[in-house]
N, C-alpha and C. Protein backbone atom coordinates (compact mmCIF):
# COMPACT_ATOMS: atom_id res chain seq x y z
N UNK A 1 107.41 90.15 105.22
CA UNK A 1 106.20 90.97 105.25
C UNK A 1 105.39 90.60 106.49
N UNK A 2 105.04 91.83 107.02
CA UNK A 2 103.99 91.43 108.21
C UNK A 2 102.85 90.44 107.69
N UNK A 3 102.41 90.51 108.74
CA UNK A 3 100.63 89.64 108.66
C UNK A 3 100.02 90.13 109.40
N UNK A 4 98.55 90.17 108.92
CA UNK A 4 97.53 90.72 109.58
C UNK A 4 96.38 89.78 110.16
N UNK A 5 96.41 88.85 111.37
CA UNK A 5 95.78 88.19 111.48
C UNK A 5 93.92 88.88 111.60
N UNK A 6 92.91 87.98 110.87
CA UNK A 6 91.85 88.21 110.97
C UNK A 6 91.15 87.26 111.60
N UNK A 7 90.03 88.15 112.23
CA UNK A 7 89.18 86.78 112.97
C UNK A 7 88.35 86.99 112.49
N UNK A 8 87.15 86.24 111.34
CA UNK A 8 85.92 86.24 111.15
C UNK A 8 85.28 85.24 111.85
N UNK A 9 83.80 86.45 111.81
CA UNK A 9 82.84 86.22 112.95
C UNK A 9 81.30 85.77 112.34
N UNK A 10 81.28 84.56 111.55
CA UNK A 10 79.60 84.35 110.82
C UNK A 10 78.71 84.83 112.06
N UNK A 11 77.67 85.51 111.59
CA UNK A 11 76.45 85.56 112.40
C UNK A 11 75.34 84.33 112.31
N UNK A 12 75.54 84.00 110.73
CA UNK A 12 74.53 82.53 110.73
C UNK A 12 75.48 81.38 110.58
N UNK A 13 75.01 79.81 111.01
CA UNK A 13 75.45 78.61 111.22
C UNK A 13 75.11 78.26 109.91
N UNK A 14 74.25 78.76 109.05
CA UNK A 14 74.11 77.28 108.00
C UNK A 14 75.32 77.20 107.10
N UNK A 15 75.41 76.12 106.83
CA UNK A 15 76.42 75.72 105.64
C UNK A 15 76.19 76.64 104.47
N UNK A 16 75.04 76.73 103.86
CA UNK A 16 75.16 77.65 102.69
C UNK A 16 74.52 79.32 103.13
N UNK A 17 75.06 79.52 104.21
CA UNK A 17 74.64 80.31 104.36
C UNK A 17 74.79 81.92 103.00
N UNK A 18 74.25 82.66 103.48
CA UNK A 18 74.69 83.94 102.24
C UNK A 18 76.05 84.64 102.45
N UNK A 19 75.63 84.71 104.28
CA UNK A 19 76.87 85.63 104.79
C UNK A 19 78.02 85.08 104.92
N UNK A 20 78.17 83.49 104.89
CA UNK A 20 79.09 82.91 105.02
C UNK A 20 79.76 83.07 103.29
N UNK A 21 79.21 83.39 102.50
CA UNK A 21 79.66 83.59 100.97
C UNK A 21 80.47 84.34 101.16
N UNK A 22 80.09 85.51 101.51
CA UNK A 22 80.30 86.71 101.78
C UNK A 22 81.78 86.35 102.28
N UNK A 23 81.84 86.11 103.49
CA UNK A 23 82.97 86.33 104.52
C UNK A 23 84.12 85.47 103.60
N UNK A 24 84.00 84.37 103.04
CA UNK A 24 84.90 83.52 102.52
C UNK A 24 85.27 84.37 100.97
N UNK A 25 84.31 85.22 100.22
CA UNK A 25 85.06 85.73 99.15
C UNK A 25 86.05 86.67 100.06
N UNK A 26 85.35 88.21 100.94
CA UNK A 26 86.08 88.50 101.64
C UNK A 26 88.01 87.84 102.10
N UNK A 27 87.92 86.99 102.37
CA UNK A 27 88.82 86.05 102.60
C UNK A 27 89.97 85.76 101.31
N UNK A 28 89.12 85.80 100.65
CA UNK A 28 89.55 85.22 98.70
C UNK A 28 90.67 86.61 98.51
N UNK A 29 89.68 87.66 98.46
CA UNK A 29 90.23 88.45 97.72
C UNK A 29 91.15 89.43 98.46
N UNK A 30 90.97 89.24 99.94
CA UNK A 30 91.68 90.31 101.01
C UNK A 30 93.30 90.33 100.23
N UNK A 31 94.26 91.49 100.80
CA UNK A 31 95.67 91.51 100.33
C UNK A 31 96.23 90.22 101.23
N UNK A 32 97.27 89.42 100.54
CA UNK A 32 97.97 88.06 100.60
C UNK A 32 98.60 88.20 102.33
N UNK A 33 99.01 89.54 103.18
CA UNK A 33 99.32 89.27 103.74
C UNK A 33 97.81 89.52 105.33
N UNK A 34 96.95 89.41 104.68
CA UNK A 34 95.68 88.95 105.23
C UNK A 34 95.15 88.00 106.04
N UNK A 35 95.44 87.27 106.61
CA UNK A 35 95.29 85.77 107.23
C UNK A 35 93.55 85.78 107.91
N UNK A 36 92.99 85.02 107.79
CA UNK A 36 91.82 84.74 107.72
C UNK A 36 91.58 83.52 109.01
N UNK A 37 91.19 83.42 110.07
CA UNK A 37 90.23 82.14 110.97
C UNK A 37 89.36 82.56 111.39
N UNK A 38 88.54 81.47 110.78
CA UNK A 38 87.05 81.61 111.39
C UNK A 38 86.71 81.43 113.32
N UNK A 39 86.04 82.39 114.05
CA UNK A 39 85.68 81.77 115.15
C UNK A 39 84.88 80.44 115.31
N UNK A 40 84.65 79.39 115.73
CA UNK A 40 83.32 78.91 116.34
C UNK A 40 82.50 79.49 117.37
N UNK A 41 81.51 79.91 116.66
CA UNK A 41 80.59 80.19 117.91
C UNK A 41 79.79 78.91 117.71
N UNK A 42 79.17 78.12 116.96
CA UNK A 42 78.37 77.09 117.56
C UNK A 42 78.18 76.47 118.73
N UNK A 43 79.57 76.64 119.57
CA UNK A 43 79.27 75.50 120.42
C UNK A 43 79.09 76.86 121.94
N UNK A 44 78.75 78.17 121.57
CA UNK A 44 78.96 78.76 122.79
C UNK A 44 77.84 78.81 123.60
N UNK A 45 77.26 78.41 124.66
CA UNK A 45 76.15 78.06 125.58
C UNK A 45 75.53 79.76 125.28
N UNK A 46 74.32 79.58 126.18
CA UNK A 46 73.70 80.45 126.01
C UNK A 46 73.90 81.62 126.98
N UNK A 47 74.14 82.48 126.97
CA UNK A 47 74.19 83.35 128.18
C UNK A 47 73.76 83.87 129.47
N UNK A 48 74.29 83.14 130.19
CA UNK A 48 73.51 83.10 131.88
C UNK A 48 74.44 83.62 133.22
N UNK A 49 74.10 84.62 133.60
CA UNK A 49 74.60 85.42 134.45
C UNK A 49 74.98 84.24 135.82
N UNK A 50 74.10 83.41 135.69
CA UNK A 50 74.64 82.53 136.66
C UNK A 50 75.82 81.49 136.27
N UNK A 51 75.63 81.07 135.39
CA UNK A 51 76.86 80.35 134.61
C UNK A 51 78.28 81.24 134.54
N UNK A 52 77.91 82.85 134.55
CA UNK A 52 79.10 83.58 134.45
C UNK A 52 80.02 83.67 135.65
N UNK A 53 79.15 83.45 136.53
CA UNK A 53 79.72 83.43 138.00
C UNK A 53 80.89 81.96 138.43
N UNK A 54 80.66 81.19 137.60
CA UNK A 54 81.52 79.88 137.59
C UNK A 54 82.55 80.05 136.38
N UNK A 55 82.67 81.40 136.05
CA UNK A 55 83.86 81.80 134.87
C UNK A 55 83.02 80.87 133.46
N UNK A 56 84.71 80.98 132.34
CA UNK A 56 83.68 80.73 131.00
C UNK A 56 83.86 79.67 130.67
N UNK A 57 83.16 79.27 129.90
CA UNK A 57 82.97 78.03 129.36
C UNK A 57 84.41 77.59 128.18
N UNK A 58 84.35 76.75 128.12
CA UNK A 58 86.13 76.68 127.16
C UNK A 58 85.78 77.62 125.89
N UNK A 59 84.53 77.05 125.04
CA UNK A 59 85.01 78.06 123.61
C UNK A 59 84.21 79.22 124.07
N UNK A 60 84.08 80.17 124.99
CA UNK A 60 84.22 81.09 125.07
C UNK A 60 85.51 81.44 125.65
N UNK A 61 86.29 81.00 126.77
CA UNK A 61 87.75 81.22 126.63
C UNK A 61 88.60 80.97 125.59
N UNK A 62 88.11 80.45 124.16
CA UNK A 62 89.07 80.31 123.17
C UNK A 62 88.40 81.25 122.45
N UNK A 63 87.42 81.78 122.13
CA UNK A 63 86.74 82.76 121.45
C UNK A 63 87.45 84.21 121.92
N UNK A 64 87.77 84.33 123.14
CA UNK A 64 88.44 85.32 123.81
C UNK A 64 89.78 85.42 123.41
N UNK A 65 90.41 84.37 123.41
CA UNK A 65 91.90 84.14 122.93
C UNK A 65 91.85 84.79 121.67
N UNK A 66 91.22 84.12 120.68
CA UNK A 66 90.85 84.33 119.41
C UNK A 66 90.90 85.97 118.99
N UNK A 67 90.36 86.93 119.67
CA UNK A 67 90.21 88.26 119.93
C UNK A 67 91.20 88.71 120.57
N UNK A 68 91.99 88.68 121.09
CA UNK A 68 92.58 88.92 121.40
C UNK A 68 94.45 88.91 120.48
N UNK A 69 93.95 87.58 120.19
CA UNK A 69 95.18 87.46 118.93
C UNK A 69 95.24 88.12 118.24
N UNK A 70 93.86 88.63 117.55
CA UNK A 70 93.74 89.12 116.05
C UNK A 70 93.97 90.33 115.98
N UNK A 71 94.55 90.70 114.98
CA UNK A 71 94.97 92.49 114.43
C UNK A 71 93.53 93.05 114.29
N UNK A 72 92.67 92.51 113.61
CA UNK A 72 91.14 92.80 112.94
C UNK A 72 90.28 92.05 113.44
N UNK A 73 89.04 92.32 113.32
CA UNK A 73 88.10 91.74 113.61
C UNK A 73 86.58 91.94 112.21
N UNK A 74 86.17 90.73 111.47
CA UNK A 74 85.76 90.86 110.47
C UNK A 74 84.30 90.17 110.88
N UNK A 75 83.34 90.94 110.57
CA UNK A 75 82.39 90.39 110.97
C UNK A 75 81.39 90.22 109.79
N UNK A 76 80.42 89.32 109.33
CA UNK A 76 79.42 89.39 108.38
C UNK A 76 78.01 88.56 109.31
N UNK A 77 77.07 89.35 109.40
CA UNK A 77 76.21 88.95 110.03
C UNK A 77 74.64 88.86 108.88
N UNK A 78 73.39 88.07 109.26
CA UNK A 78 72.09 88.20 108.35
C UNK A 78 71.55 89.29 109.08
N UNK A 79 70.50 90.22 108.76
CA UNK A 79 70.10 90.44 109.42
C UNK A 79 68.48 89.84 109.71
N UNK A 80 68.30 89.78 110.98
CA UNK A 80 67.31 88.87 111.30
C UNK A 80 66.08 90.01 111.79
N UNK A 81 64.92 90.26 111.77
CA UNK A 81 64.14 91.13 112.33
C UNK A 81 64.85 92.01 112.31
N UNK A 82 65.57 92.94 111.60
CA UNK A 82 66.05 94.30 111.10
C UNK A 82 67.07 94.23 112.00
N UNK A 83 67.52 93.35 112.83
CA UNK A 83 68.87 93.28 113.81
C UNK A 83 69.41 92.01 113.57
N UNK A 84 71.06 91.89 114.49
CA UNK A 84 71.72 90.77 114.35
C UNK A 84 71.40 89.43 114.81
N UNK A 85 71.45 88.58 115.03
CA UNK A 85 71.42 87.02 115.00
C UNK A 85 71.41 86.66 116.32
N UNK A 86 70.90 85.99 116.80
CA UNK A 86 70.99 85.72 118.27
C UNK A 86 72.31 84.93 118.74
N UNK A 87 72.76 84.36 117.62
CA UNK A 87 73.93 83.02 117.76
C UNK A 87 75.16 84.56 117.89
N UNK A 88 75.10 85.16 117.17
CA UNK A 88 76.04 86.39 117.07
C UNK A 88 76.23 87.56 118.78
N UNK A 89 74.77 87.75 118.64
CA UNK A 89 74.33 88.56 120.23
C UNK A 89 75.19 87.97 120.79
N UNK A 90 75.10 86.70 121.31
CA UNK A 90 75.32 85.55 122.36
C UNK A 90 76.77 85.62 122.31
N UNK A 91 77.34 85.45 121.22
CA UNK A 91 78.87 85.39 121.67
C UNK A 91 79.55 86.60 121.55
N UNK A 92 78.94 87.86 120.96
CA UNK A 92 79.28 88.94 121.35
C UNK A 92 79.85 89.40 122.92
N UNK A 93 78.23 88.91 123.38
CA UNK A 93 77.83 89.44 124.93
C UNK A 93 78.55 88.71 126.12
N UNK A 94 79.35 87.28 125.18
CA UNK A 94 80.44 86.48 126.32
C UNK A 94 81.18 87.06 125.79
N UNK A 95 81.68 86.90 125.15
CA UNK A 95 83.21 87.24 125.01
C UNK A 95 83.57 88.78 125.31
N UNK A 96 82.79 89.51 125.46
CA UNK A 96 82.91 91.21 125.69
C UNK A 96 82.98 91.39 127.37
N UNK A 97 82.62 90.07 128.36
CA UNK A 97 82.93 90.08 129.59
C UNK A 97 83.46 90.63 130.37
N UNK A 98 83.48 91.32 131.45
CA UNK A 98 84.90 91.64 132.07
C UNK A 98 85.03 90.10 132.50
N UNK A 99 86.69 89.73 133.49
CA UNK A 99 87.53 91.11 133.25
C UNK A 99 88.15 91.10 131.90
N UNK A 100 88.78 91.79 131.75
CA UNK A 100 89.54 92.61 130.68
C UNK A 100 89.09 91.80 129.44
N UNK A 101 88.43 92.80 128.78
CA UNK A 101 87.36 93.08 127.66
C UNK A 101 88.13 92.91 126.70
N UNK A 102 88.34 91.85 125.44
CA UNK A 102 89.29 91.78 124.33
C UNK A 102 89.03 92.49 123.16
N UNK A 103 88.06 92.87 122.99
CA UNK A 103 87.58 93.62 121.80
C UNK A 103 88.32 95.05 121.72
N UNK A 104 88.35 95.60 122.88
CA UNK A 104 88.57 97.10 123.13
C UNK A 104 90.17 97.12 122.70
N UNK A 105 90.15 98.27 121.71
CA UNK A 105 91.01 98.51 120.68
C UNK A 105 91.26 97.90 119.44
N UNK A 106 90.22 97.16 119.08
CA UNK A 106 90.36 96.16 117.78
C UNK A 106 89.96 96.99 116.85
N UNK A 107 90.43 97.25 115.39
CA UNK A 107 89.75 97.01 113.94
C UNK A 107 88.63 96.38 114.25
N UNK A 108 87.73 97.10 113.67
CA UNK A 108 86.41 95.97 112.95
C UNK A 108 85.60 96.05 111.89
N UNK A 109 84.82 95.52 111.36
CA UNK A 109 84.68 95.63 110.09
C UNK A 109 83.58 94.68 110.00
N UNK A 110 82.09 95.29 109.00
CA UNK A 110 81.20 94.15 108.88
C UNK A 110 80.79 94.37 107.38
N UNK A 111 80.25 93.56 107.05
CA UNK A 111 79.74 93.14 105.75
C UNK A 111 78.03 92.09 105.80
N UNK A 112 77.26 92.46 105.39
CA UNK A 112 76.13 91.42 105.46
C UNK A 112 75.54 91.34 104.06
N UNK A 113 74.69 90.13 103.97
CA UNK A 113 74.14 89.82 102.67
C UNK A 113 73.15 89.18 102.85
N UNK A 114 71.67 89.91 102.05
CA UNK A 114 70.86 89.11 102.25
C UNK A 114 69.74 89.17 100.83
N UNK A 115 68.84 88.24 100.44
CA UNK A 115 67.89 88.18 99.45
C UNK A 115 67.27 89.02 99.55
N UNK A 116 67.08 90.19 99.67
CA UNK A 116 66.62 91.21 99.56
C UNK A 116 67.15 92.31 98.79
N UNK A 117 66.80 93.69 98.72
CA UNK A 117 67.53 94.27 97.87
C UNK A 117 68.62 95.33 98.62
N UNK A 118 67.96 95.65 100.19
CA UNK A 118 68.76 96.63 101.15
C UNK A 118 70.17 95.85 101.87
N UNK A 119 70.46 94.50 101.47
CA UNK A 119 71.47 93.93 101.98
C UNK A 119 71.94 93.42 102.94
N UNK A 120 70.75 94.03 104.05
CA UNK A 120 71.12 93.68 105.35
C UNK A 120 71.64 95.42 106.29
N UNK A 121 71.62 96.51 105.16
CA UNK A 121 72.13 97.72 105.63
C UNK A 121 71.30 97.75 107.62
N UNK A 122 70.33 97.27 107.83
CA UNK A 122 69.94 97.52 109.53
C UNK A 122 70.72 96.90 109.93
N UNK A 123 71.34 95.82 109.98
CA UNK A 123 72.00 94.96 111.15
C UNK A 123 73.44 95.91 111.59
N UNK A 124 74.01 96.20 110.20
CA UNK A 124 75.25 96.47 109.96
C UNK A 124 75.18 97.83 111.36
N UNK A 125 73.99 98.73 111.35
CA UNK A 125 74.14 99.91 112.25
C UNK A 125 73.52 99.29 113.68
N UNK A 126 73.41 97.92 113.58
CA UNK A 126 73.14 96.78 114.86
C UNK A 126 73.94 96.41 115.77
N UNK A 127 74.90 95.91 114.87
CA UNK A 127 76.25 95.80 114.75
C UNK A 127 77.16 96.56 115.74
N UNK A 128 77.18 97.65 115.26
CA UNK A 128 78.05 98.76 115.42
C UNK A 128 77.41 99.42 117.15
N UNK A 129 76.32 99.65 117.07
CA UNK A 129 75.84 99.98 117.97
C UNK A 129 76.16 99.16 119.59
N UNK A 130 75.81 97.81 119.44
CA UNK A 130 76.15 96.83 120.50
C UNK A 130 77.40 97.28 120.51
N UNK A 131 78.55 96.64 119.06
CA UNK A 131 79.69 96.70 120.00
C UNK A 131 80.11 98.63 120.46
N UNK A 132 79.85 99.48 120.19
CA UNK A 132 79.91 100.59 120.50
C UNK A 132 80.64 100.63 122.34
N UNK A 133 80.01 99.90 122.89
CA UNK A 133 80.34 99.98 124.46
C UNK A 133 81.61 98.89 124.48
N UNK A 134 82.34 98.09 123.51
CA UNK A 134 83.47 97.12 123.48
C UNK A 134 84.85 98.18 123.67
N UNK A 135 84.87 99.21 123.14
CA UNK A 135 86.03 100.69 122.88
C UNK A 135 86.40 99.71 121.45
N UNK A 136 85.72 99.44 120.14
CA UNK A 136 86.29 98.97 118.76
C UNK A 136 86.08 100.18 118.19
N UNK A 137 87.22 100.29 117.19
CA UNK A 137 87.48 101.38 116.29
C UNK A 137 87.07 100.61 114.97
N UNK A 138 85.63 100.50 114.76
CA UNK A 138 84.84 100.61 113.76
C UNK A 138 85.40 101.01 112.19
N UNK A 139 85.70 100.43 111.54
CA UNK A 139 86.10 101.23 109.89
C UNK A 139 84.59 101.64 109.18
N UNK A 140 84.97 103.37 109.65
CA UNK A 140 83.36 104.38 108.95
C UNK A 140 83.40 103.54 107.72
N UNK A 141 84.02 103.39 106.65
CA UNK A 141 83.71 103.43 104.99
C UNK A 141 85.00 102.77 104.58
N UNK A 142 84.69 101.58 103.33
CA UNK A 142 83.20 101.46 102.94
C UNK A 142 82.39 101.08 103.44
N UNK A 143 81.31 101.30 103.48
CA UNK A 143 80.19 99.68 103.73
C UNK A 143 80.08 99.10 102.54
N UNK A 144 79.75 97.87 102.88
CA UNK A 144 79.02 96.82 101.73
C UNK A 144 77.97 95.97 102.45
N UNK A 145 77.05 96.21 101.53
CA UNK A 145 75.59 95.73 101.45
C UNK A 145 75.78 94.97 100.60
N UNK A 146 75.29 93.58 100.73
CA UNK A 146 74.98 92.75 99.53
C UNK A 146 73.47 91.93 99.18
N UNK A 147 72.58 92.91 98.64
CA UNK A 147 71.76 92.48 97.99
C UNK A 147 71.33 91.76 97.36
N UNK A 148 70.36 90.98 96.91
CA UNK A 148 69.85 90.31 96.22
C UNK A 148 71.20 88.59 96.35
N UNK A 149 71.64 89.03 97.16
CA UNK A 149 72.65 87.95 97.11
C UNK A 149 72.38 86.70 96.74
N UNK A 150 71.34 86.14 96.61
CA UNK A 150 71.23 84.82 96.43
C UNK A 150 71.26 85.02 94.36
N UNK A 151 71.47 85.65 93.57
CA UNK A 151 71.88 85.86 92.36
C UNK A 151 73.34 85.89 92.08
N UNK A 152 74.11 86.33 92.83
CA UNK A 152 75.56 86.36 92.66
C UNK A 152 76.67 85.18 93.34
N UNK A 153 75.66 84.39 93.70
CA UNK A 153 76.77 83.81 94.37
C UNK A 153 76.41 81.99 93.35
N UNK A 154 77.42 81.35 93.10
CA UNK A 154 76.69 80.09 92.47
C UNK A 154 76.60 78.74 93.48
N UNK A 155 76.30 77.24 93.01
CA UNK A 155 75.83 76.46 93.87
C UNK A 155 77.08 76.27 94.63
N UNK A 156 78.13 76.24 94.62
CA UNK A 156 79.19 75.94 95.29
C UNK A 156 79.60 77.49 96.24
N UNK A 157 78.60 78.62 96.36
CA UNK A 157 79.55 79.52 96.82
C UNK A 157 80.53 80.67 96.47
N UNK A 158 80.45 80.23 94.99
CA UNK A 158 81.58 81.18 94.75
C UNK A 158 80.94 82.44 94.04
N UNK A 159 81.23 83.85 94.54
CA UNK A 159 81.03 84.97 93.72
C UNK A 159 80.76 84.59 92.19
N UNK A 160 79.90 84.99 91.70
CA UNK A 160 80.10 84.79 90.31
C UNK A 160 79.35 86.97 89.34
N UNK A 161 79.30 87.21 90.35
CA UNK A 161 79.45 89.05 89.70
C UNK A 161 79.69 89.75 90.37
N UNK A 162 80.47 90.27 89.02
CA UNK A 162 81.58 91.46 88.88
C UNK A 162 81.52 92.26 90.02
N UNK A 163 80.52 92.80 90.02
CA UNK A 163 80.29 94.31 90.88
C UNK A 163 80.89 93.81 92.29
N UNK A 164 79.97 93.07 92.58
CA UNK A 164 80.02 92.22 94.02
C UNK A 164 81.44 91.97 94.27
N UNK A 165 82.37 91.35 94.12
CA UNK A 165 83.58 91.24 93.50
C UNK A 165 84.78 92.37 93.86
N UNK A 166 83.98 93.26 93.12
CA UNK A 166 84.68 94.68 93.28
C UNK A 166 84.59 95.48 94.04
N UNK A 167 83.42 95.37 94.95
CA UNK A 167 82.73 95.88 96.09
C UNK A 167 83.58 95.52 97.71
N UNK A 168 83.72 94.23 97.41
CA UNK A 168 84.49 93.31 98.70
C UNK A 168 86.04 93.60 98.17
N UNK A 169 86.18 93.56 97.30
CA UNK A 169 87.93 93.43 97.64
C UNK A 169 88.43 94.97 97.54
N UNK A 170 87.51 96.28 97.07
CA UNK A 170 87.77 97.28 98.15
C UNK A 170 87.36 97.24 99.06
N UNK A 171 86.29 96.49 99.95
CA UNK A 171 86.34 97.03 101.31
C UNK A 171 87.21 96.54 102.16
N UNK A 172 88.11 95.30 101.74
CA UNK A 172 89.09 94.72 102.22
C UNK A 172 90.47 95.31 102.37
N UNK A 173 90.70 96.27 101.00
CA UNK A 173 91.91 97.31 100.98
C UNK A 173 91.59 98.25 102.03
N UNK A 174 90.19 98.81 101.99
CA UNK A 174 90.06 99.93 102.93
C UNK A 174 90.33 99.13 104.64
N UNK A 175 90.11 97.99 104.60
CA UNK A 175 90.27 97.48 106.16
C UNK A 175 91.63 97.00 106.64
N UNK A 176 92.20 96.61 105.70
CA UNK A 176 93.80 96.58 105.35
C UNK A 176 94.04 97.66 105.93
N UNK A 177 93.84 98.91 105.65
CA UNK A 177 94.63 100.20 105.49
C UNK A 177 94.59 100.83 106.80
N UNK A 178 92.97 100.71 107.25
CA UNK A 178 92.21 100.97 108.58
C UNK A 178 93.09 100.24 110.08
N UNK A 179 93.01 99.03 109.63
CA UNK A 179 93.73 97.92 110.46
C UNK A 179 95.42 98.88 110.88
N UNK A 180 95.62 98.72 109.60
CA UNK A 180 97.35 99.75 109.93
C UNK A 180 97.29 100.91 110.57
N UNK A 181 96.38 101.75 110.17
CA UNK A 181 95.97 103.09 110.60
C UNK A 181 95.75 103.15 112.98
N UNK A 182 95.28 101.79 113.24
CA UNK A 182 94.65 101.68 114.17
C UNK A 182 96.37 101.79 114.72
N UNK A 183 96.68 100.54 114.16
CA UNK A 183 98.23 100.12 114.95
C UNK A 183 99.18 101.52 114.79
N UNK A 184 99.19 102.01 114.39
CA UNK A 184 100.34 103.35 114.62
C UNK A 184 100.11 103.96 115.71
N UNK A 185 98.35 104.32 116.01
CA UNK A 185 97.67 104.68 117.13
C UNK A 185 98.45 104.01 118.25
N UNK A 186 97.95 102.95 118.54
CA UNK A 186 98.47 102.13 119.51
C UNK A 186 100.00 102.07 120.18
């Protein structure tokens, strides 16, 4: 059976983060031949047009690799001031570099979660928008919003309702399907 390598992309660093829940049930429940690595962005400097001129920094050349490997590209970001994360911006905006841009032709796919009740639905069209100029073939539907998230998830992380549950591991079939859909293209 093939494999579908995935690259997830946290938008937040904390350990308990929400979205990081998110991305790891994602992960849980995706179909078996799914493969899942996380990027590091922590360690990617900040973005400086002058620094770009001396080429990239290593984990942005492995962040690039990384994209380049992957069949998909899975992203779960917070949203921060009704947009994405600055730690997220930042390694977006390296790794989308010329020359030759790794994103362009990827699957992608986002998911966000936040204590609120709208889920994070602004970032997600945040999201999409930035990378819009990458050439990513975006999966329209489903979305998933995850609301009120800090109720569904327990102290260790793990999903603990249903809905939520059922929400992610279709949007995972639909990105499965999307992902294949892209590659025939190609």
């Amino acid at each position: 059976m093939a494999q579908y390598r995935i690259l997830a992309l946290c938008g937040s660093l904390r350990r308990g983060s929400l979205n990081r829940m998110v991305m790891n049930l994602a992960a849980e429940v995706a179909a078996p031949d799914m493969v899942f690595e996380e990027a590091e962005i922590r360690t990617i400097p900040y973005f400086d047009g002058d620094d770009f001129t001396k080429g990239f920094p290593g984990p942005v050349t492995a962040l690039r690799e990384q994209i380049r490997a992957a069949d998909g590209i899975f992203i779960a970001s917070p949203e921060y001031n009704f947009s994405l994360s600055g730690v997220l911006k930042n390694a977006l905006d390296w790794a989308s570099r010329a020359p030759d841009q790794p994103f362009a032709g990827k699957p992608v796919t986002v998911m966000s979660a936040t204590q609120g009740p709208m889920g994070g639905g602004r970032v997600q069209y945040e999201v999409r928008k930035v990378m819009q100029s990458m050439l990513v073939f975006f999966m329209p539907k489903p979305e998933t919003f995850v609301g009120m998230a800090h109720t569904k998830f327990d102290a260790d992380g793990r999903c603990t309702d249903a809905t939520t549950r059922k929400f992610v591991t279709e949007h995972m079939a639909g990105f499965r399907d999307w992902i294949a859909k892209i590659k025939k293209l190609g």
